[in-house]
Protein backbone atom coordinates (compact mmCIF):
# COMPACT_ATOMS: atom_id res chain seq x y z
CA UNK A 1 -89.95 -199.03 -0.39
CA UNK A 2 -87.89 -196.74 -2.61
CA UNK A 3 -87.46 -193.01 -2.47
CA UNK A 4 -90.31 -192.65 -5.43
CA UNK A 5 -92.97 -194.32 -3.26
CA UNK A 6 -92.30 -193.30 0.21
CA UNK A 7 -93.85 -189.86 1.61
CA UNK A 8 -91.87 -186.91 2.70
CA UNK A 9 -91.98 -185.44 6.33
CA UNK A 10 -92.88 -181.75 7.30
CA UNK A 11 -91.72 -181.21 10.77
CA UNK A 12 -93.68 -178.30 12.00
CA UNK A 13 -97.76 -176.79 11.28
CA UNK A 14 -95.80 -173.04 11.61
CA UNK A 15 -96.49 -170.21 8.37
CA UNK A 16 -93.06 -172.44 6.68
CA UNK A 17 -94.74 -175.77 7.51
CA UNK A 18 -98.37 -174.95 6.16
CA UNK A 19 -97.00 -173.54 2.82
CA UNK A 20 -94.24 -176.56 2.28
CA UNK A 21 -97.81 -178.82 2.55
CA UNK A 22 -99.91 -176.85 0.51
CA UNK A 23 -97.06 -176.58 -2.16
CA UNK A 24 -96.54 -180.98 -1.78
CA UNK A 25 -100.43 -181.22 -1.59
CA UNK A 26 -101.07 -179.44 -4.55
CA UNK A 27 -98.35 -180.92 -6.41
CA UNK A 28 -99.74 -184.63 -5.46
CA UNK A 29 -96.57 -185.52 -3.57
CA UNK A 30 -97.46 -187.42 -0.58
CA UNK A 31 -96.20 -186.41 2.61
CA UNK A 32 -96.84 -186.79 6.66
CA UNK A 33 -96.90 -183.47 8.77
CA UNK A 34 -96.02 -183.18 12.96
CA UNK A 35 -96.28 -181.00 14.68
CA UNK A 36 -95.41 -180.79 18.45
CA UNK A 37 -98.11 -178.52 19.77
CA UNK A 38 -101.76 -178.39 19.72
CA UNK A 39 -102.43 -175.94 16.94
CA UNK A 40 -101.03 -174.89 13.75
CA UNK A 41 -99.29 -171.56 13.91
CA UNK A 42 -96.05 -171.89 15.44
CA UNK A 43 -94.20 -168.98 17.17
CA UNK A 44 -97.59 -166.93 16.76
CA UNK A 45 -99.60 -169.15 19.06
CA UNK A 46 -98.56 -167.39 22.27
CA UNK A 47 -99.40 -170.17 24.29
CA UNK A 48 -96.75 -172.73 22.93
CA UNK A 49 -93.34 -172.96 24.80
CA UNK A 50 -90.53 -171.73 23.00
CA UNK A 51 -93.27 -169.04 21.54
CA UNK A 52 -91.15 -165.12 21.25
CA UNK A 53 -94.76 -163.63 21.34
CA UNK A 54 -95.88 -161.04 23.90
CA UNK A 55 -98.94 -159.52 23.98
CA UNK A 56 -97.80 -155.95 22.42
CA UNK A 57 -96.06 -158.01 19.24
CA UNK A 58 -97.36 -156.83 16.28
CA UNK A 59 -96.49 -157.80 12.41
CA UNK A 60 -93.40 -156.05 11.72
CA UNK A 61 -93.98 -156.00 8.13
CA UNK A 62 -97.58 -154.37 6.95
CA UNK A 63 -100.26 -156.95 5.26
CA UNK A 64 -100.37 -155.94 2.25
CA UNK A 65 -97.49 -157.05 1.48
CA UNK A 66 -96.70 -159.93 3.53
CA UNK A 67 -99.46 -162.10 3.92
CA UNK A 68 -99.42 -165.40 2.64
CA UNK A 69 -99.58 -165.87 -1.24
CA UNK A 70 -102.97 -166.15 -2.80
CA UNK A 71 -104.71 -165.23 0.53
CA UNK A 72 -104.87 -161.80 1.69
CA UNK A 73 -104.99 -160.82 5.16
CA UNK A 74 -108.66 -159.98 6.48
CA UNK A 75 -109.82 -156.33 5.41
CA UNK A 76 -110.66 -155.47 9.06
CA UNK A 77 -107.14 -156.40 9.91
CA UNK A 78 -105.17 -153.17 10.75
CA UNK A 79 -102.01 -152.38 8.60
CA UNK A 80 -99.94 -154.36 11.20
CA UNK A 81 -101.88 -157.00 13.16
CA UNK A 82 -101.35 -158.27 16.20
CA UNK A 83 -99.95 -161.45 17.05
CA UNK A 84 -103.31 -163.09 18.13
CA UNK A 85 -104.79 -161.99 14.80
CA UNK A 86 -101.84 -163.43 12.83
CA UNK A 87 -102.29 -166.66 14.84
CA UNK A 88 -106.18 -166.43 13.88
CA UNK A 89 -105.24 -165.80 10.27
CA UNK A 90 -102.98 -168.80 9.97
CA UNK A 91 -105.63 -170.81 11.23
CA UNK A 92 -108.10 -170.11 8.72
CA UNK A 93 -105.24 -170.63 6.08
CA UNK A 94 -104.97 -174.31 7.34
CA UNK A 95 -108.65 -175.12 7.27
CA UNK A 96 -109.52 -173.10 3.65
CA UNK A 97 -106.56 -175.57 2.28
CA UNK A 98 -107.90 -178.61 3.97
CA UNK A 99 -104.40 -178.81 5.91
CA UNK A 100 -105.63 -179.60 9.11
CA UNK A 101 -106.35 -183.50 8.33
CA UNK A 102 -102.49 -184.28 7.39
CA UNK A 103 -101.19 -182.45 10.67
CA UNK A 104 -100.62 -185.24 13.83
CA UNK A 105 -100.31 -182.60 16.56
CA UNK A 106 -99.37 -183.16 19.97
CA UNK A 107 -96.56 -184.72 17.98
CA UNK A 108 -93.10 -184.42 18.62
CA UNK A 109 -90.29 -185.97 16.55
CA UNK A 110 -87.80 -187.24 18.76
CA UNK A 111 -84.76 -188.24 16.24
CA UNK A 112 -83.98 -187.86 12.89
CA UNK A 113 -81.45 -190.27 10.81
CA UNK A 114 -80.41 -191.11 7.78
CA UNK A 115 -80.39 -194.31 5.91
CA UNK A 116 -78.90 -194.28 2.56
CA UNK A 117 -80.86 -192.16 0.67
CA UNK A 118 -83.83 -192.60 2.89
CA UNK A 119 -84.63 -190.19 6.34
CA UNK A 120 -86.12 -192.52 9.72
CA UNK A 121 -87.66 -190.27 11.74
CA UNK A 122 -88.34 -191.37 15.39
CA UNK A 123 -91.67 -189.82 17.08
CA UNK A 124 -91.89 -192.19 20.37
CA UNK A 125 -94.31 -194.24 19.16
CA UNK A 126 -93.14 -197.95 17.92
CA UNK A 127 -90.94 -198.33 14.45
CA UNK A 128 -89.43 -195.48 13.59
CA UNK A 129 -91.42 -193.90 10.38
CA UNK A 130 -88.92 -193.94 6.92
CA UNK A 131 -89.63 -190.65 4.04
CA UNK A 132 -87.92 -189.79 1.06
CA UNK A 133 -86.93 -186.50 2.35
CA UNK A 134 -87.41 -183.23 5.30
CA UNK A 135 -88.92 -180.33 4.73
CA UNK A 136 -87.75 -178.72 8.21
CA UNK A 137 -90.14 -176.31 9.67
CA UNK A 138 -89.59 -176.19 13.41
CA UNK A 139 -88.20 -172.22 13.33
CA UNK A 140 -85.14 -170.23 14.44
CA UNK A 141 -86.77 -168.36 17.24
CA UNK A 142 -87.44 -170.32 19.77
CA UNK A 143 -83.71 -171.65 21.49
CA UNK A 144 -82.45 -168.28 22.96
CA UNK A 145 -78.91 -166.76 22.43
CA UNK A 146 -77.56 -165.56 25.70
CA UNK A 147 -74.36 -163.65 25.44
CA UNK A 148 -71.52 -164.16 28.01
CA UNK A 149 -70.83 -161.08 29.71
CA UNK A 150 -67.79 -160.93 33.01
CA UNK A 151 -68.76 -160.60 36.23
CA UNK A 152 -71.45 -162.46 38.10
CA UNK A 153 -75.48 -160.58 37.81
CA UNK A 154 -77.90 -160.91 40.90
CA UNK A 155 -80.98 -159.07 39.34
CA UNK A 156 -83.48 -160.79 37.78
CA UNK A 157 -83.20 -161.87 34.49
CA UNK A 158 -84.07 -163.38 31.65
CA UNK A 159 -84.17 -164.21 27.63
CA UNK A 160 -87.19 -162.16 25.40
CA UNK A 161 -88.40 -165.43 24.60
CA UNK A 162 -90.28 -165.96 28.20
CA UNK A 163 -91.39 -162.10 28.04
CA UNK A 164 -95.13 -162.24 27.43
CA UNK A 165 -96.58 -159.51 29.84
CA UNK A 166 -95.46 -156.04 30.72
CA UNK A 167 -97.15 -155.85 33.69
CA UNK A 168 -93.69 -158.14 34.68
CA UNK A 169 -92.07 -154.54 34.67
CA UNK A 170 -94.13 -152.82 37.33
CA UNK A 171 -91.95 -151.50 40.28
CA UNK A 172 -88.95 -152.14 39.05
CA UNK A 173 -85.92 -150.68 37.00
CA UNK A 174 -85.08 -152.50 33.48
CA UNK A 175 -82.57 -152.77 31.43
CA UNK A 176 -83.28 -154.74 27.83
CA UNK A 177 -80.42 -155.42 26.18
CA UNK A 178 -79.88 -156.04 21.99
CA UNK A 179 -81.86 -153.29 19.73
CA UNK A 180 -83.93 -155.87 17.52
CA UNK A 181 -87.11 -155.00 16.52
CA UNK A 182 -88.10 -157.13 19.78
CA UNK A 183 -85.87 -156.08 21.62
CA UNK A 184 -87.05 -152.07 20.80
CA UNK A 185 -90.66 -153.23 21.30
CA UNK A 186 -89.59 -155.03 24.95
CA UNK A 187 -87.68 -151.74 26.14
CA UNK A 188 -91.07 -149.73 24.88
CA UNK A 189 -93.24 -151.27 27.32
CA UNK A 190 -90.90 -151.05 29.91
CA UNK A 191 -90.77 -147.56 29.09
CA UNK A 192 -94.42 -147.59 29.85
CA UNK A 193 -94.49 -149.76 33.17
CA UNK A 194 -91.08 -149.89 34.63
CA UNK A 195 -89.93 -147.21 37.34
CA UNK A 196 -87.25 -146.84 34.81
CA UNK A 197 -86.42 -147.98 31.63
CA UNK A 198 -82.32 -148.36 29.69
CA UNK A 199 -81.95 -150.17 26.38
CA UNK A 200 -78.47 -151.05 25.49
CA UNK A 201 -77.13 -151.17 22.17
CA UNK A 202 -73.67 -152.51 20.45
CA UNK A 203 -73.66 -150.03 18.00
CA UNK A 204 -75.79 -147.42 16.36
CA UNK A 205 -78.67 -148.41 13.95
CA UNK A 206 -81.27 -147.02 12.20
CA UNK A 207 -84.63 -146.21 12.89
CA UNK A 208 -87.32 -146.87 10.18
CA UNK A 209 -90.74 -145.70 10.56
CA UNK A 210 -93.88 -147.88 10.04
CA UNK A 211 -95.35 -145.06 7.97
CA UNK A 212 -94.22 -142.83 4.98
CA UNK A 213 -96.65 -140.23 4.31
CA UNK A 214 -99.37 -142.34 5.47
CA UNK A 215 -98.87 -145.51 3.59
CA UNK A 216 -96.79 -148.63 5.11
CA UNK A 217 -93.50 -147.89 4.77
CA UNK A 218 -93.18 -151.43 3.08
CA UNK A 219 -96.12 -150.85 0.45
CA UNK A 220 -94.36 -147.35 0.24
CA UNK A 221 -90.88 -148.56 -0.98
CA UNK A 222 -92.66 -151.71 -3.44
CA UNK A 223 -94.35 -148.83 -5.03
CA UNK A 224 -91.13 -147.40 -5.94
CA UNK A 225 -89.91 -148.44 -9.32
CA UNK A 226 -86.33 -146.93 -9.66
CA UNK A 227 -82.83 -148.13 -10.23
CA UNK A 228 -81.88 -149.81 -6.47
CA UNK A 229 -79.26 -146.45 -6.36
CA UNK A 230 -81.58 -143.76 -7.01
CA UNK A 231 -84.36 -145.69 -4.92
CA UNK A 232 -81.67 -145.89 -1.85
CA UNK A 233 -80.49 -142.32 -2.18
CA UNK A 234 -84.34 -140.97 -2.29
CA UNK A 235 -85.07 -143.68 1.05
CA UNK A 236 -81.81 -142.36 2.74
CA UNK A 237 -83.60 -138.57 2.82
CA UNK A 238 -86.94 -139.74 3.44
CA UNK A 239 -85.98 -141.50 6.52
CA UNK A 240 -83.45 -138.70 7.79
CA UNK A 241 -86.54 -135.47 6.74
CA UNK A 242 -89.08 -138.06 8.92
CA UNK A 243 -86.95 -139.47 11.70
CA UNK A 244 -84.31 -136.84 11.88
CA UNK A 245 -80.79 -137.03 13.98
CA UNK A 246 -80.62 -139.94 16.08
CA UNK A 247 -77.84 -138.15 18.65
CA UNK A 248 -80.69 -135.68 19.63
CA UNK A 249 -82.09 -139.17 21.44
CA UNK A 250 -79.12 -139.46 23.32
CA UNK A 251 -78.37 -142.38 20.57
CA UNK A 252 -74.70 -142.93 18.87
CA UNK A 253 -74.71 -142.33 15.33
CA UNK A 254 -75.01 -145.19 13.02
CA UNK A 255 -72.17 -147.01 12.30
CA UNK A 256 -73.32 -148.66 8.76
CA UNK A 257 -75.41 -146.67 6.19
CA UNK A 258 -78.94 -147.31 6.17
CA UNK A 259 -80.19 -150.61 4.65
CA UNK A 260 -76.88 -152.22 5.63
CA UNK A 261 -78.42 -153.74 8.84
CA UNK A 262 -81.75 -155.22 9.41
CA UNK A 263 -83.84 -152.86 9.52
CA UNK A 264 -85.49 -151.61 13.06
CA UNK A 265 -89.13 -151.01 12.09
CA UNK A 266 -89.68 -148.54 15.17
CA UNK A 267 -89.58 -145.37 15.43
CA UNK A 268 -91.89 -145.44 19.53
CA UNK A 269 -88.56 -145.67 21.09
CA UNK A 270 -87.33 -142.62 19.89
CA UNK A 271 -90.93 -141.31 21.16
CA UNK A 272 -90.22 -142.68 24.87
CA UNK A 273 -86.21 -141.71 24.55
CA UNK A 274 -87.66 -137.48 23.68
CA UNK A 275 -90.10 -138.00 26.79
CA UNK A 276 -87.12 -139.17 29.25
CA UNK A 277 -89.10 -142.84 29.74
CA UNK A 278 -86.09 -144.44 28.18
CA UNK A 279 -82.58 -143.71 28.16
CA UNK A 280 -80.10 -145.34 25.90
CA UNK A 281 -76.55 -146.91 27.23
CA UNK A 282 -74.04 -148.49 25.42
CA UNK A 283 -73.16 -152.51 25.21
CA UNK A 284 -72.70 -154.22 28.79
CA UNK A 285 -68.76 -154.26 29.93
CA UNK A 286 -69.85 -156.46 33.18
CA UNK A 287 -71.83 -157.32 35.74
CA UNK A 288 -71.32 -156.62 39.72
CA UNK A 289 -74.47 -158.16 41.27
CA UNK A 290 -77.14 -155.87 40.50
CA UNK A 291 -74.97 -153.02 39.20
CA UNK A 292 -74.69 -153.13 35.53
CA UNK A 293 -70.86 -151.24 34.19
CA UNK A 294 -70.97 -150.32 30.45
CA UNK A 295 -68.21 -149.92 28.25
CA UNK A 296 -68.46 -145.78 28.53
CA UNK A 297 -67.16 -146.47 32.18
CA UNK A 298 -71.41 -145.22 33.52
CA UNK A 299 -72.97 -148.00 35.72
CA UNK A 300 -76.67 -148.31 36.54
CA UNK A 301 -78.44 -150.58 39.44
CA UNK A 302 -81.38 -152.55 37.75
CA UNK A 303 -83.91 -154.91 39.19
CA UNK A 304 -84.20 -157.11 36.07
CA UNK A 305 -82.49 -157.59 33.27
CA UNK A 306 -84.05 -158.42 29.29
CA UNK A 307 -81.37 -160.20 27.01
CA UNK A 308 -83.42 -159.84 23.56
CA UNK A 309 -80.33 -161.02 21.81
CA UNK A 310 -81.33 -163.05 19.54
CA UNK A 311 -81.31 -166.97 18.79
CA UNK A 312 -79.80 -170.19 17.69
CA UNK A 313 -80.46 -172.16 14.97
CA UNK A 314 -80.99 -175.35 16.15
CA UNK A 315 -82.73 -178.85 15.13
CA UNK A 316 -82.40 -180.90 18.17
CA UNK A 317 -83.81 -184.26 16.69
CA UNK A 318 -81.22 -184.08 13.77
CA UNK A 319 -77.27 -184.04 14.25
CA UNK A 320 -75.38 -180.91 13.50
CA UNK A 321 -73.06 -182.39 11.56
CA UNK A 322 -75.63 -182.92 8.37
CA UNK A 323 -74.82 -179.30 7.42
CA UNK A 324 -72.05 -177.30 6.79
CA UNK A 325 -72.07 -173.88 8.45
CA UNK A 326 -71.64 -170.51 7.89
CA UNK A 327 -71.64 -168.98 11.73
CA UNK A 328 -74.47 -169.77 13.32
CA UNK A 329 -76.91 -170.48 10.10
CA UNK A 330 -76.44 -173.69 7.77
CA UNK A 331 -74.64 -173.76 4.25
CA UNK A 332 -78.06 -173.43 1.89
CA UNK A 333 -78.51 -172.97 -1.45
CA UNK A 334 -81.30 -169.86 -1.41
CA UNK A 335 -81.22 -169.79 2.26
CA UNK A 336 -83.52 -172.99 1.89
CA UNK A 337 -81.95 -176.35 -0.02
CA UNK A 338 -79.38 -178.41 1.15
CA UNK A 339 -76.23 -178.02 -0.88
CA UNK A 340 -75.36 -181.94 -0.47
CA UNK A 341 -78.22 -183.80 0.45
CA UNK A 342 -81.37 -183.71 -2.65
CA UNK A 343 -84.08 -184.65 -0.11
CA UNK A 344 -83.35 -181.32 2.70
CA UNK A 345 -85.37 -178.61 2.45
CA UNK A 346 -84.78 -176.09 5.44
CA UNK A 347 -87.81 -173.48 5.49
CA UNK A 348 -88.03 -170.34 7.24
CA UNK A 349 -84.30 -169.13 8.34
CA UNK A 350 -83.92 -167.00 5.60
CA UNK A 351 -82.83 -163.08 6.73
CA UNK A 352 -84.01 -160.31 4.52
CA UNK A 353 -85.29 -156.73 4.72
CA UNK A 354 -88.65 -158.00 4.29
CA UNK A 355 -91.29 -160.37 4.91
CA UNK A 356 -91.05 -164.15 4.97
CA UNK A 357 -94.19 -165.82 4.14
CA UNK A 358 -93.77 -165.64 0.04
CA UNK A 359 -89.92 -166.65 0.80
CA UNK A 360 -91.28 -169.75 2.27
CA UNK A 361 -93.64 -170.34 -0.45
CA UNK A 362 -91.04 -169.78 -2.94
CA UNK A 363 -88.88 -172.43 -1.50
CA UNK A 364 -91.52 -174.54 -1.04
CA UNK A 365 -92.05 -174.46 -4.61
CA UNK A 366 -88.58 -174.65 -5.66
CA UNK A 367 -88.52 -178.20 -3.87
CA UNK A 368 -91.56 -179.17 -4.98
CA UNK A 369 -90.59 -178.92 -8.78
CA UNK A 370 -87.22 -180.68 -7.58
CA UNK A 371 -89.06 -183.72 -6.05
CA UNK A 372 -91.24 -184.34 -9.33
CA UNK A 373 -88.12 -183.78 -11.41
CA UNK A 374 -86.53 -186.47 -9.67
CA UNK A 375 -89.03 -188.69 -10.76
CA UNK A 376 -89.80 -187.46 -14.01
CA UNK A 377 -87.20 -185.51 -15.50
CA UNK A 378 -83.95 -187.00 -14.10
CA UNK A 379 -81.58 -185.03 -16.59
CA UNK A 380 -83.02 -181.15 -15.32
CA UNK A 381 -83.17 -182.82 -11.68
CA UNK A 382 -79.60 -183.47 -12.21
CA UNK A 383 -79.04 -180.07 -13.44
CA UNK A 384 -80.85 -178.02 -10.67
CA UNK A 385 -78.86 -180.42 -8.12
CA UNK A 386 -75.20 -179.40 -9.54
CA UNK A 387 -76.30 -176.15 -9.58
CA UNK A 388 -77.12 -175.77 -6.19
CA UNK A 389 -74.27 -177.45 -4.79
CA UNK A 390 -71.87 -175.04 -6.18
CA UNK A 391 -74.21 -171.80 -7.06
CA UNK A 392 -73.24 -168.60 -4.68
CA UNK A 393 -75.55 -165.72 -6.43
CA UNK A 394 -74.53 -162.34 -5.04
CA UNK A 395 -77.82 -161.31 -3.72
CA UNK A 396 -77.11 -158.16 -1.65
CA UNK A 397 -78.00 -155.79 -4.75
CA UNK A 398 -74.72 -154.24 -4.01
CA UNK A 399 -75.35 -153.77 -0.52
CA UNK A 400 -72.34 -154.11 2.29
CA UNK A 401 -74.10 -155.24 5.03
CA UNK A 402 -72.85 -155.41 8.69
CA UNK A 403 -70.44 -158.00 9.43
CA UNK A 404 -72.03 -159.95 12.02
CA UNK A 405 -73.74 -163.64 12.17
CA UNK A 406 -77.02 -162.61 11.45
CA UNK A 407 -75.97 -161.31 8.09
CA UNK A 408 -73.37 -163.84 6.89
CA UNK A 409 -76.46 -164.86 5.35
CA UNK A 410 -78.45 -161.98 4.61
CA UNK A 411 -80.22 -160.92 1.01
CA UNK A 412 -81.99 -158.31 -0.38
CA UNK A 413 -85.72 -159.31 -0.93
CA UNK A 414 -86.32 -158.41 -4.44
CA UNK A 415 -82.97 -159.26 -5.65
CA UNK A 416 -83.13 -162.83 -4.50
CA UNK A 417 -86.65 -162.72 -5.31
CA UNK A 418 -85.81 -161.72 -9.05
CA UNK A 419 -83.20 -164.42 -9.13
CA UNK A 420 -85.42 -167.03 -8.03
CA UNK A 421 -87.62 -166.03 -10.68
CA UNK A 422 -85.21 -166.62 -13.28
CA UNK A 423 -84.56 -170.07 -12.08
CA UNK A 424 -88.22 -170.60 -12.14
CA UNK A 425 -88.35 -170.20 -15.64
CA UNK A 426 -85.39 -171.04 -16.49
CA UNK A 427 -85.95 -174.80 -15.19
CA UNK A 428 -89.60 -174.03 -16.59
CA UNK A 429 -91.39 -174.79 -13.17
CA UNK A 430 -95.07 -174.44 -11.63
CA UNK A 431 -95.68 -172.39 -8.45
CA UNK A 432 -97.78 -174.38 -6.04
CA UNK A 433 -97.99 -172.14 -2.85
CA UNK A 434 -96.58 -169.02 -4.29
CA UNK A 435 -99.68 -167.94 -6.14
């Protein structure tokens, strides 16, 4: 069969998976969908293995801006749901789309290679399967990033991803190490449970509350229609009137300027940190059984031990070497298309200051218009594929962020959004999933 005829594969029923199928669904492109669990949903089904759910995660970004496009949240749904509601919400998504009858669940794919200009993809099952191209949906949160600290640790311990309970807490003293919005959220309920509670940070960072003056702080800041200087300069002293200085907590002053990081979307810690439920230490030094040293020379004895410190990107069916890397995140056009290969679409390991889902729609999209182009418009196909091979827009809207792996890659929503825009209509495309 040639490329033109055979399907494409979605690997994954996650938020990324469900809007690459609705986008190839609505655009008539065939396409086969697996997905190794039981149930759509991905990371927010809290039962699945390799889920970073607990039961206190909550949306970090607020509804009303982040749900999926063309299908609001519930109105009963609070500003920020909870996990279990997202997980409910993604559901219905699948079954108002008629999604649900293209998904094989229970179904894992065991090994990816490529033929020529064709993808076999193994599942364990007989002759391997063959697709024009991959829309890769199978996450970035899920295969844990433990750092390597000296000395040899006795306490318990373990990555976020297995925290799910913080009754786990009870009776002993915690330390939760990385200041992610998990790992802020982690150190919270320990605050609450533990007979004592330490977070430990690498640096200082900036705490963002969920609210300004009563409205998401998310919903607050699209509402602001400024030039990006003025709008950070007027953000800068809302955040310092609301939250205030961050050494009165006991924490080190930031080390970047505010929007230069990923933003931590909590401002409870510095709640349990003014109430003496929390105390803040610096990044590890070593370990000396359960004695923790830190690299201010202080030492605590903990019980257990949290390493929220973030993940891997990893595709364990597919060999590394298909990509080209940039630390630990692949070489991608618009954090999405592969630069080399015209039948890669990598969905949903994007980093941004804001939500994902309409990022994954967009992409979705983007490859969408790229697959029927290849069919029917071979001259702009040929275009968008140069373009992307060598095309490195400066999408930080003239923001320095921190140097660090997690934002080798990292964007400013609406700048990429705007620029993504333009290509939209410059290449005079349809949106599938991103209305």
């Amino acid at each position: 069969m040639s490329e033109s005829t055979l399907p494409w594969c979605i690997i994954g029923a996650g938020p990324a998976g469900l809007l690459a199928a609705r986008a190839l669904k609505r655009a008539g492109i065939a396409y086969e969908q697996f997905e190794k669990n039981p149930d759509v949903g991905g990371i927010w089904d809290i039962r699945n293995d390799g889920s970073p759910m607990y039961e206190s995660a909550h949306f970090i970004s607020s509804k009303q801006v982040s749900h999926l496009p063309g299908y609001p949240m519930p109105e009963d749904y609070p500003d920020y749901p909870n996990h279990r509601q997202v997980f409910a919400y993604l559901q219905a998504f699948a079954k108002h789309y008629d999604l649900l009858d293209g998904i094989r669940f229970d179904t894992a794919v065991e090994r990816v290679e490529r033929d020529g200009e064709q993808w076999v993809v193994d599942i364990g099952e007989g002759e391997p399967r063959r697709y024009a191209g991959l829309f890769l949906c199978s996450g970035n949160t899920w295969d844990p990033n433990l750092p390597d600290y000296p000395g040899e640790l006795s306490a318990e311990s373990f990555h976020s991803v297995r925290y799910r309970d913080a009754h786990v807490f009870e009776g002993k003293r915690v330390l939760v190490v990385g200041g992610g919005n998990s790992g802020c959220d982690i150190a919270c309920d320990a605050a609450t449970y533990a007979n004592g509670a330490l977070i430990s940070l690498r640096r200082g960072y900036h705490f963002i509350p969920k609210y300004i003056f009563g409205t998401p702080t998310d919903l607050f800041a699209e509402g602001v229609k400024l030039p990006f200087w003025l709008e950070k300069r007027i953000f800068k002293l809302l955040v310092k009137g609301l939250v205030g200085d961050l050494t009165r907590y006991g924490l080190p002053k930031p080390d970047h300027a505010l929007l230069e990081s990923h933003p931590i979307m909590n401002t409870q810690v510095l709640h349990h940190l003014g109430h003496g439920d929390l105390a803040y230490r610096p990044d590890v030094a070593r370990f000396d059984g359960n004695t923790v040293h830190f690299t201010d020379g202080s030492q605590d004895q903990v019980d257990l031990v949290v390493f929220a410190t973030g993940y891997k990107v990893t595709y364990p069916y597919m060999d590394k070497t298909h990509f080209e890397w940039i630390g630990k995140y692949p070489d991608l056009y618009l954090s999405a298309l592969h630069r080399t290969y015209d039948s890669v679409c990598c969905l949903g390991l994007h980093q941004t200051d804001g939500g994902a889902f309409d990022f994954f729609a967009m992409q979705a999209d983007m490859m969408a218009n790229f697959i029927l182009d290849k069919r029917r418009n071979p001259e702009r196909a040929q275009r968008f594929s140069d373009l992307k091979r060598t095309d490195r827009p400066a999408l930080n809207g003239g923001l320095r962020y921190v140097r660090s792996d997690r934002h080798a890659t990292y964007v400013k929503k609406s700048v990429f959004k705007k620029h993504c825009e333009r290509i939209f209509s410059d290449f005079g495309w349809q949106r599938f999933a991103s209305v």
